[in-house]
Protein backbone atom coordinates (compact mmCIF):
# COMPACT_ATOMS: atom_id res chain seq x y z
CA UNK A 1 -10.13 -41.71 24.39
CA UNK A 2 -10.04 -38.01 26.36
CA UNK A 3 -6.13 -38.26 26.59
CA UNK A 4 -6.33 -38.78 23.46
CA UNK A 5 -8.51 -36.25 22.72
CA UNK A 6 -6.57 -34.07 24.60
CA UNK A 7 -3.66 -34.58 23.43
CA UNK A 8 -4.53 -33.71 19.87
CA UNK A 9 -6.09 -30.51 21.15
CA UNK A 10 -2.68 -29.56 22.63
CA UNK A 11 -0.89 -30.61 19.88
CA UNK A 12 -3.10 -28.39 17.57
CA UNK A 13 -3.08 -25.14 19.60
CA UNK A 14 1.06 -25.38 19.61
CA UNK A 15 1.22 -25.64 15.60
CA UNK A 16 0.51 -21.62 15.58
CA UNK A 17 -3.09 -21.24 16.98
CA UNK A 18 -2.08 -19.81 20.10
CA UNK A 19 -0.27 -16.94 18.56
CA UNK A 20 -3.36 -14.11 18.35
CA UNK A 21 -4.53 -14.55 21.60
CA UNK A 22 -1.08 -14.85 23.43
CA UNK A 23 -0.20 -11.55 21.38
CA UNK A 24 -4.03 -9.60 22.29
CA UNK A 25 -3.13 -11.00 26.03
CA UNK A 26 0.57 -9.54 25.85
CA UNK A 27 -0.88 -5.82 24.83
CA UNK A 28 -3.29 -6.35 27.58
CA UNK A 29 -0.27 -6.91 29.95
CA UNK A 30 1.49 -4.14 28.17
CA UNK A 31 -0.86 -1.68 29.01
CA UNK A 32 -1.70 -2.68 32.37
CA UNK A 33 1.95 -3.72 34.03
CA UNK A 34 5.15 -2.29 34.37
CA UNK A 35 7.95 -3.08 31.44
CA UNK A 36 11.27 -2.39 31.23
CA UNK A 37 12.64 0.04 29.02
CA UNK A 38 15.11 -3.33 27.35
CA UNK A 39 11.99 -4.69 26.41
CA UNK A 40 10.37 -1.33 25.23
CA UNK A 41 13.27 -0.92 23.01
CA UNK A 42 12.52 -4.56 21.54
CA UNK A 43 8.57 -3.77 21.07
CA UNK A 44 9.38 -0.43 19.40
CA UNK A 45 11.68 -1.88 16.70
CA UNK A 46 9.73 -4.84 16.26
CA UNK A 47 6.48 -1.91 16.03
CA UNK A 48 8.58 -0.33 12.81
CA UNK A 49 9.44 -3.93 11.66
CA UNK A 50 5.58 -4.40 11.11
CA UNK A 51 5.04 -1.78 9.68
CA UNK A 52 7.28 -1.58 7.12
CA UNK A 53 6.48 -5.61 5.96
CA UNK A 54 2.94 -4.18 5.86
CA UNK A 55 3.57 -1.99 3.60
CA UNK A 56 5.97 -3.80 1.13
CA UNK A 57 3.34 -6.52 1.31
CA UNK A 58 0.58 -3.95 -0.22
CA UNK A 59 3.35 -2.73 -2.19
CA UNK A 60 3.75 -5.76 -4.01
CA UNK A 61 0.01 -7.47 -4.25
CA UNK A 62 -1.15 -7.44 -7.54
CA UNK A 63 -4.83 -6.98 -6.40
CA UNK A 64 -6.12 -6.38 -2.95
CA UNK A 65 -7.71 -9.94 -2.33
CA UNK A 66 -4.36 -11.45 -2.01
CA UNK A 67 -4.29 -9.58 1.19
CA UNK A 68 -8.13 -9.98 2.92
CA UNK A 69 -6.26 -9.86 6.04
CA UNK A 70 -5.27 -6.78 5.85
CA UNK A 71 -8.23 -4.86 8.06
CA UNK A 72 -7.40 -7.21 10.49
CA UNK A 73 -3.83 -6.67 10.86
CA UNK A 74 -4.24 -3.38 10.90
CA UNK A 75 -6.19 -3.49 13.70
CA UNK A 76 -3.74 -5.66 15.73
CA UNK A 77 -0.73 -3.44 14.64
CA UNK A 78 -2.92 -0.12 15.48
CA UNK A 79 -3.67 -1.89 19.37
CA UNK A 80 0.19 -2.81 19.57
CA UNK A 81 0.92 0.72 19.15
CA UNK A 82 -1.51 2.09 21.62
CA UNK A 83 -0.56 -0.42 23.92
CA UNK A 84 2.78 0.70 23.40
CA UNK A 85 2.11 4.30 23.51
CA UNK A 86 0.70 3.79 27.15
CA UNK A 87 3.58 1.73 28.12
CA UNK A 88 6.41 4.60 27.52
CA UNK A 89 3.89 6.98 28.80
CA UNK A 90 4.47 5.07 31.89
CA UNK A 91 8.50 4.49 32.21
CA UNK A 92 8.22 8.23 31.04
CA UNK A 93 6.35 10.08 33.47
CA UNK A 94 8.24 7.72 35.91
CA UNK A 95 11.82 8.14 35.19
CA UNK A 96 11.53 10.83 33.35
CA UNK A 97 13.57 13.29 35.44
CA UNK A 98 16.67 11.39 35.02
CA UNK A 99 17.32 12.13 31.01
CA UNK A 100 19.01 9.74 28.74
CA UNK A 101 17.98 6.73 28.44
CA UNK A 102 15.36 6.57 30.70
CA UNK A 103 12.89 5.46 28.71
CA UNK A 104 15.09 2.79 26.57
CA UNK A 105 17.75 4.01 23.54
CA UNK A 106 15.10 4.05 20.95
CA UNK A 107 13.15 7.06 22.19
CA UNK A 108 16.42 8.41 23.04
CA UNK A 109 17.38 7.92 19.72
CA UNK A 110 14.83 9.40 18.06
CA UNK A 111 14.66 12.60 20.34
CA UNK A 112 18.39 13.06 19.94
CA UNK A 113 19.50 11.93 16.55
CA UNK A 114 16.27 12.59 14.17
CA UNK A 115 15.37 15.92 16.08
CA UNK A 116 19.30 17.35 17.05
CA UNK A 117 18.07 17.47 20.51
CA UNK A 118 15.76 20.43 20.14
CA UNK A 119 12.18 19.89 21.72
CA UNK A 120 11.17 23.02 20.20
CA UNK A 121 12.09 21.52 16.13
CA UNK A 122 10.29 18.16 17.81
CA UNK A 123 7.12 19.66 18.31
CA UNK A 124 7.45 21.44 14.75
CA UNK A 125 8.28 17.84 12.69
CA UNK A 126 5.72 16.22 15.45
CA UNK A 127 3.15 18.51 14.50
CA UNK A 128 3.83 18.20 10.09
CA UNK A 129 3.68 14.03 10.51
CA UNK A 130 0.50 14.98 12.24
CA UNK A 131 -0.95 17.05 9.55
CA UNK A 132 0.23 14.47 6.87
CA UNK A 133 -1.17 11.88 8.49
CA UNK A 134 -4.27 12.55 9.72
CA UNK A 135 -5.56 15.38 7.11
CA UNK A 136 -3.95 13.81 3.78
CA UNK A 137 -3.60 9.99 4.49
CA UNK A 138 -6.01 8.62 6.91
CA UNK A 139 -8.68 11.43 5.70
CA UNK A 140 -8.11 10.47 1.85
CA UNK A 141 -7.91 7.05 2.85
CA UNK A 142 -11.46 6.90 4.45
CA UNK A 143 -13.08 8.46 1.92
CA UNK A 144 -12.00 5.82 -0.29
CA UNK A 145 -12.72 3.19 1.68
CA UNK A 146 -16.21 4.12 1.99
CA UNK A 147 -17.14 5.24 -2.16
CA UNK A 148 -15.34 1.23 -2.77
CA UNK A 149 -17.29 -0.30 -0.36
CA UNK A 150 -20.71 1.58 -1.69
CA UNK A 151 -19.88 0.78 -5.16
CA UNK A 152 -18.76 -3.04 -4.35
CA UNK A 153 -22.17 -3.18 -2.65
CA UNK A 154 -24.25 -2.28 -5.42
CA UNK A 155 -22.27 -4.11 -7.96
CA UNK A 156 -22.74 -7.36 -6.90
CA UNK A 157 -26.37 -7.90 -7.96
CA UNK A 158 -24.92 -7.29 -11.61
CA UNK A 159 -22.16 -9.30 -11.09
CA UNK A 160 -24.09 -12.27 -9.49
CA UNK A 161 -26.55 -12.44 -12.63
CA UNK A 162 -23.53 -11.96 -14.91
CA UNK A 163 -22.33 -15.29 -13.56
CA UNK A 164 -25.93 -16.95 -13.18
CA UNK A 165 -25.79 -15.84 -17.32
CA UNK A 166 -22.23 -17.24 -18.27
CA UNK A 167 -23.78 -20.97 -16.24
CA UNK A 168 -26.94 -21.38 -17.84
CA UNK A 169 -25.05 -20.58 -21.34
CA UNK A 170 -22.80 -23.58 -20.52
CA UNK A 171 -19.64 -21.14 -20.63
CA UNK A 172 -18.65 -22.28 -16.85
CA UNK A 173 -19.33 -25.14 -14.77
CA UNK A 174 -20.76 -24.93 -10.97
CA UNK A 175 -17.50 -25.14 -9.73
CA UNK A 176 -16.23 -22.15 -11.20
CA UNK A 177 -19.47 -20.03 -10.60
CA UNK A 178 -19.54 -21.33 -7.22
CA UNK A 179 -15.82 -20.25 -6.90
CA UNK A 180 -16.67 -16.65 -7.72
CA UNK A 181 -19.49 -16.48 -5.75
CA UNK A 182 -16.90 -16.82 -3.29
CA UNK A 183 -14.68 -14.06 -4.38
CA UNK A 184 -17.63 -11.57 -4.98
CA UNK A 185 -18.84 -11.92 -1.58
CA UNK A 186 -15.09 -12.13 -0.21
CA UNK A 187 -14.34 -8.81 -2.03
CA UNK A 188 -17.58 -7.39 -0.79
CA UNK A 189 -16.80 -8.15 2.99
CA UNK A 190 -12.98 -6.82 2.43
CA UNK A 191 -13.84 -3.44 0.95
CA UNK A 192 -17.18 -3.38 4.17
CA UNK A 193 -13.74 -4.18 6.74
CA UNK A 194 -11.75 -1.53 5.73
CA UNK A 195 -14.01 0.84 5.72
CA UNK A 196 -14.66 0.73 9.30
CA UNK A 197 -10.30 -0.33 9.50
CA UNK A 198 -10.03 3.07 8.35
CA UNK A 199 -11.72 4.35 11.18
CA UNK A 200 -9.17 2.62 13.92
CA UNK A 201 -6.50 5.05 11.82
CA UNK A 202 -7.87 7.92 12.02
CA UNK A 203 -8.44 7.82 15.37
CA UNK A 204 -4.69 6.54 16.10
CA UNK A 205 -4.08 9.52 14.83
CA UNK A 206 -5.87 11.62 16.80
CA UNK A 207 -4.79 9.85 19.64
CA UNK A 208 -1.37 10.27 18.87
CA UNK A 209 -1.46 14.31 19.55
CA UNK A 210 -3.67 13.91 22.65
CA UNK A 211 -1.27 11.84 24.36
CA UNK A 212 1.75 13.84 23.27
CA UNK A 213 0.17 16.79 25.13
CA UNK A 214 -0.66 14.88 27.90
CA UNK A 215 2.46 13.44 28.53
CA UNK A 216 3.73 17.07 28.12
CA UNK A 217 2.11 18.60 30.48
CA UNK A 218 1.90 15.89 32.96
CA UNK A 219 5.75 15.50 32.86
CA UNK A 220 6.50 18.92 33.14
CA UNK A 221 3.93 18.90 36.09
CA UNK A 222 5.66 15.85 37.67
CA UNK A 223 9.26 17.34 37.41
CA UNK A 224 8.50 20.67 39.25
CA UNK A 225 6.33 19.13 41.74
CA UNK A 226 7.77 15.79 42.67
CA UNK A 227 11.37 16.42 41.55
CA UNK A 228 12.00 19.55 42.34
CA UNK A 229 12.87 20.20 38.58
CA UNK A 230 12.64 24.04 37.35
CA UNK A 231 10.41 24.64 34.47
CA UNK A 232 13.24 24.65 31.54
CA UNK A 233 14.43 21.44 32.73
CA UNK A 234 11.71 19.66 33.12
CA UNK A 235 10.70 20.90 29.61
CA UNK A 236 13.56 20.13 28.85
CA UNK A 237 13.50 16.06 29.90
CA UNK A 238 10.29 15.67 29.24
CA UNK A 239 9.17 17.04 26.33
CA UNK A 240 12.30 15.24 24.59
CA UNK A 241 11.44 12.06 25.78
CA UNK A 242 7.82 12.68 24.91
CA UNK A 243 8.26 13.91 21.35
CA UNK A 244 10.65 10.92 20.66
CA UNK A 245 8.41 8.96 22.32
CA UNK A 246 5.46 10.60 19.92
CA UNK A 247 7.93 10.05 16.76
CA UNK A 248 8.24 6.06 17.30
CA UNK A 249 4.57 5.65 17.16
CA UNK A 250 3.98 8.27 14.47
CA UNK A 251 6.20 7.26 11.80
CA UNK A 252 4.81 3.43 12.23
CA UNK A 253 1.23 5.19 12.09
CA UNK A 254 2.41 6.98 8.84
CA UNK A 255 3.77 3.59 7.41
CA UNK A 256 0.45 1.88 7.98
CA UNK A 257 -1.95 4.81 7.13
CA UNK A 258 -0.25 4.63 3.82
CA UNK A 259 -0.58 0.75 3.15
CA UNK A 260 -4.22 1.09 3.85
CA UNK A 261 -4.27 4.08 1.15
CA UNK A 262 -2.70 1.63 -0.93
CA UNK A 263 -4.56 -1.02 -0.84
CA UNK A 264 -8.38 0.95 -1.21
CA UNK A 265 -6.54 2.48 -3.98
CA UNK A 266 -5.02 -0.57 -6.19
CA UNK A 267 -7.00 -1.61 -9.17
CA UNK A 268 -6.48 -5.25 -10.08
CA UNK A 269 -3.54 -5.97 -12.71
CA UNK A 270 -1.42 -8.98 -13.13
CA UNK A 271 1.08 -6.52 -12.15
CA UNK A 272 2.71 -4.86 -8.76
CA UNK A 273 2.34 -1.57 -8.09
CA UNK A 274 5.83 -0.55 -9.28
CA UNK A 275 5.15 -2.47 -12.45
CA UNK A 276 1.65 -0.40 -13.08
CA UNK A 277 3.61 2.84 -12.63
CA UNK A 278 6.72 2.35 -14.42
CA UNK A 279 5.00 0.79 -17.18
CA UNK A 280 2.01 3.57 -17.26
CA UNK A 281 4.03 6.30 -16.50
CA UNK A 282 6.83 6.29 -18.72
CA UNK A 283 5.62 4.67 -21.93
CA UNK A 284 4.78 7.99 -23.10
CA UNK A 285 8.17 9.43 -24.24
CA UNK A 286 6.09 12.70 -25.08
CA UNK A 287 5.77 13.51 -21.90
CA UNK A 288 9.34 13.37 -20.49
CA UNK A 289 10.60 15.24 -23.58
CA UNK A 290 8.50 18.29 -22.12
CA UNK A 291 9.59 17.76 -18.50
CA UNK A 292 13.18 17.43 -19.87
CA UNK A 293 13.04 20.88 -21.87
CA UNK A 294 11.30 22.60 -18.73
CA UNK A 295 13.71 21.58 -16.40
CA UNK A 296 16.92 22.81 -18.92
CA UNK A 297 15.07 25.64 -19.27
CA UNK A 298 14.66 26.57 -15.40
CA UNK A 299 18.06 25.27 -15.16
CA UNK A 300 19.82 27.89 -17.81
CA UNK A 301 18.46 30.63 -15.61
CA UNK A 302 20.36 32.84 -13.90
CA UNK A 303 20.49 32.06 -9.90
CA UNK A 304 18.82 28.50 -10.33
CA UNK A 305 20.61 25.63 -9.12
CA UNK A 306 22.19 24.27 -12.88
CA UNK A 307 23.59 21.34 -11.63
CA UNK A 308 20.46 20.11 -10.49
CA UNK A 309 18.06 21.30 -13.24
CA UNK A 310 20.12 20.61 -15.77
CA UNK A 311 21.20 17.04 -14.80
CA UNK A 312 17.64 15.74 -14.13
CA UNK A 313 16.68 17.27 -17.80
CA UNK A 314 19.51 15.37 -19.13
CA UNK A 315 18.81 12.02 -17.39
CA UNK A 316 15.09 13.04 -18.08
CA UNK A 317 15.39 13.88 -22.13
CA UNK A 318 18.13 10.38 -22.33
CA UNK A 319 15.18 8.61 -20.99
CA UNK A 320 12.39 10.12 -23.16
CA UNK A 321 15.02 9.29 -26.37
CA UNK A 322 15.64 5.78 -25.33
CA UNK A 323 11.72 4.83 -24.76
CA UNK A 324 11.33 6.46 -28.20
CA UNK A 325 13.76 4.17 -30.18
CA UNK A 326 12.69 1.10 -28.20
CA UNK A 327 8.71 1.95 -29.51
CA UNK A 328 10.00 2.67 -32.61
CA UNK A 329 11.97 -0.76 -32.85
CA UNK A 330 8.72 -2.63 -31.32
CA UNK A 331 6.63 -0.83 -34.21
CA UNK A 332 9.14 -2.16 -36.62
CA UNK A 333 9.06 -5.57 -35.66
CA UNK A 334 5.31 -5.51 -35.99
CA UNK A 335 4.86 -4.06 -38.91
CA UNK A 336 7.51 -6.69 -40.54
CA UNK A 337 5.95 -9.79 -38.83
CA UNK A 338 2.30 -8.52 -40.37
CA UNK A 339 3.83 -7.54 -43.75
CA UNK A 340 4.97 -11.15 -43.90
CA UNK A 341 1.79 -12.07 -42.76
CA UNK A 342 0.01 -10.30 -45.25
CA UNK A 343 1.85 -11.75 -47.87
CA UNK A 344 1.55 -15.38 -46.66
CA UNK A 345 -2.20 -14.29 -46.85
CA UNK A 346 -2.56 -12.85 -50.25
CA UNK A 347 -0.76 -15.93 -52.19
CA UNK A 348 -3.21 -18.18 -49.71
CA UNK A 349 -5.96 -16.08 -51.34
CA UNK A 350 -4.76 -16.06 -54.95
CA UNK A 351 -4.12 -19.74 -54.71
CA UNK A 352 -7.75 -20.30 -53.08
CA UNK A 353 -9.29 -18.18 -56.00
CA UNK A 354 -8.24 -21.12 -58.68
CA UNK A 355 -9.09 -24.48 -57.13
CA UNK A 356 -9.54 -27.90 -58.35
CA UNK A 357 -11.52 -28.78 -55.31
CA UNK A 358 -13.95 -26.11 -55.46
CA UNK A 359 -17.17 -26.92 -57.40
CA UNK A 360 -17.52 -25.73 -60.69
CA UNK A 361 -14.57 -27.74 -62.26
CA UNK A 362 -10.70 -28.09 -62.89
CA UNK A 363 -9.07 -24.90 -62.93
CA UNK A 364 -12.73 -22.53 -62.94
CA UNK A 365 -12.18 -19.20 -61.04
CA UNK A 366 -14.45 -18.38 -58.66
CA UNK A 367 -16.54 -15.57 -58.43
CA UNK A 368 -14.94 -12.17 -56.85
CA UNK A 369 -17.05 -10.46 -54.02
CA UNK A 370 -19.71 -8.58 -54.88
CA UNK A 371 -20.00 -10.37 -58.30
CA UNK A 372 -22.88 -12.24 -58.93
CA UNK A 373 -23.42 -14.82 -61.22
CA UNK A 374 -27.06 -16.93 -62.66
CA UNK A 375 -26.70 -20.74 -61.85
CA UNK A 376 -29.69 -22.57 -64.03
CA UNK A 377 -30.79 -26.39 -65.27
């Protein structure tokens, strides 16, 4: 009966429950051992991976319940990068003095190709991902978080005797009031989680910069002192590696800051978010005819780019015209479908006003409204 037992217990932790804690043990491991810069490479681009899913998946929820687990995968994915932060900080300040690929081919990559190789434009695009992040994302993001989660809060006494109303009236059965019970209390403890979820992000961020400058200055310190290195070089080496080092975990950090604005910010519709906009956006043909005659406008002055003025006012006032015939068409079909209606309705009415089977006899009209009429014995 305990092999048994046992055996089922095996059996049930290999169908998927031991992923979460084999992945929290591996970003202990990550930040406590040694890894190779091969298998750096692999964790960065599975990092980006992530975060990108993370964000089509918000992308494309039509309300924010169908993904509760968000505050908790954003959590995991903000420890994975800070795990992952202090494992390049490692192979950097370590083999930093050789150059290259030191530190594996994606932070090479990303300090050669994205930045031309310049430290000094590094630091510049390091520092503006930085002040996105932190002060317009994660800051706009928190302050969201925390007004839905206040408002949530005191909305569910109103909703709770809204469905305690619709039971006793007989309009629902327990089943369905117990079901959203469920999903007021579910949506109350989502909204709670990413409030403090939004916390974790802003602090990434913050965390970001202070190890960029500490892997800075401690690499420059390491490469005069231990290497030998003169100051330019080891600038040189170290702040490249650093700042493409800073640029893997920043643009992941950018990816998810922005999912979490997402989500605190979707309003529930039985359509995705690019649905909502194009549908909300440009149903108002209005709207692009003015941005179309601006934009010809800046374009036929002298010294403005025409080309690109005056194509986006063309593509902009061919869109406007083509949402205003298809209205026009839609109003057109209605107002034929209810003038056939109407019709339908008024020889319904004129043969109702005559009727054999009304009382008062064969063929006796009935009275118009508003006419009265003296019934007597």
């Amino acid at each position: 009966m305990d092999r048994a037992l046992v055996l089922n217990n095996v059996k049930s932790l290999t169908r998927g429950n031991l992923g979460i804690p084999l992945m929290l043990m591996g970003l202990l491991g990550m930040m406590i051992l040694p890894m190779p810069a091969f298998l750096l490479d692999v964790f960065f681009t599975f990092n980006i991976t992530l975060s990108i899913v993370i964000l089509l998946v918000c992308v494309y929820a039509m309300r924010p319940m169908e993904f509760a687990s968000f505050p908790t995968v954003l959590l995991v994915a903000t420890l994975l990068r800070l795990g992952l932060n202090v494992a390049s900080t490692r192979i950097v300040l370590l083999n930093g003095h050789e150059g290259g690929d030191a530190a594996g081919k994606v932070i090479e990559s990303f300090g050669e190709v994205l930045i031309g190789g310049n430290y000094a434009v590094g630091l510049v695009v390091f520092a503006i991902l930085m002040i996105i992040n932190f002060l317009v994302v994660t800051k706009g993001a928190g302050r969201v978080s925390e007004v839905s989660a206040r408002f949530t809060l005191d909305a569910m006494p109103g909703k709770q005797m809204a469905i305690d109303a619709d039971l006793n009236a007989g309009l629902i059965n327990q089943d369905e009031a117990k079901s959203r019970r469920s999903e007021i209390a579910q949506e109350a403890d989502f909204y709670g989680s990413m409030d403090g979820a939004s916390k974790f992000v802003k602090g990434d961020a913050v965390a970001g910069l202070l190890i960029l400058a500490i892997n800075i200055v401690g690499g420059v310190a390491i490469g005069m002192m231990q290497h030998g290195l003169d100051f330019g070089l080891a600038m040189e080496r170290y702040a490249l590696l650093t700042i493409g080092d800073g640029l893997v975990a920043q643009i992941p950090s950018l990816l998810l800051s922005t999912s979490a604005a997402i989500m605190v910010t979707r309003v529930t519709s039985s359509q995705d978010m690019g649905g909502q906009i194009i549908q909300q956006m440009f149903s108002a043909p209005k709207a692009l005819g003015i941005a179309a005659g601006i934009l010809i406008l800046l374009g036929l002055i002298p010294g403005m780019p025409h080309i690109a003025f005056l194509g986006l006012g063309l593509l902009a006032a061919g869109a406007a015209w083509l949402i205003w015939k298809k209205q026009q068409q839609t109003v057109e079909d209605e107002g034929g479908f209810v003038g056939r209606g109407g019709m339908a309705g008024g020889a319904a009415r004129q043969g109702a006003e005559i009727s054999p089977d009304r009382p008062g006899g064969e063929g006796q009209a009935l009275p118009a409204p508003g006419e009265t009429r003296e019934l007597g014995w």
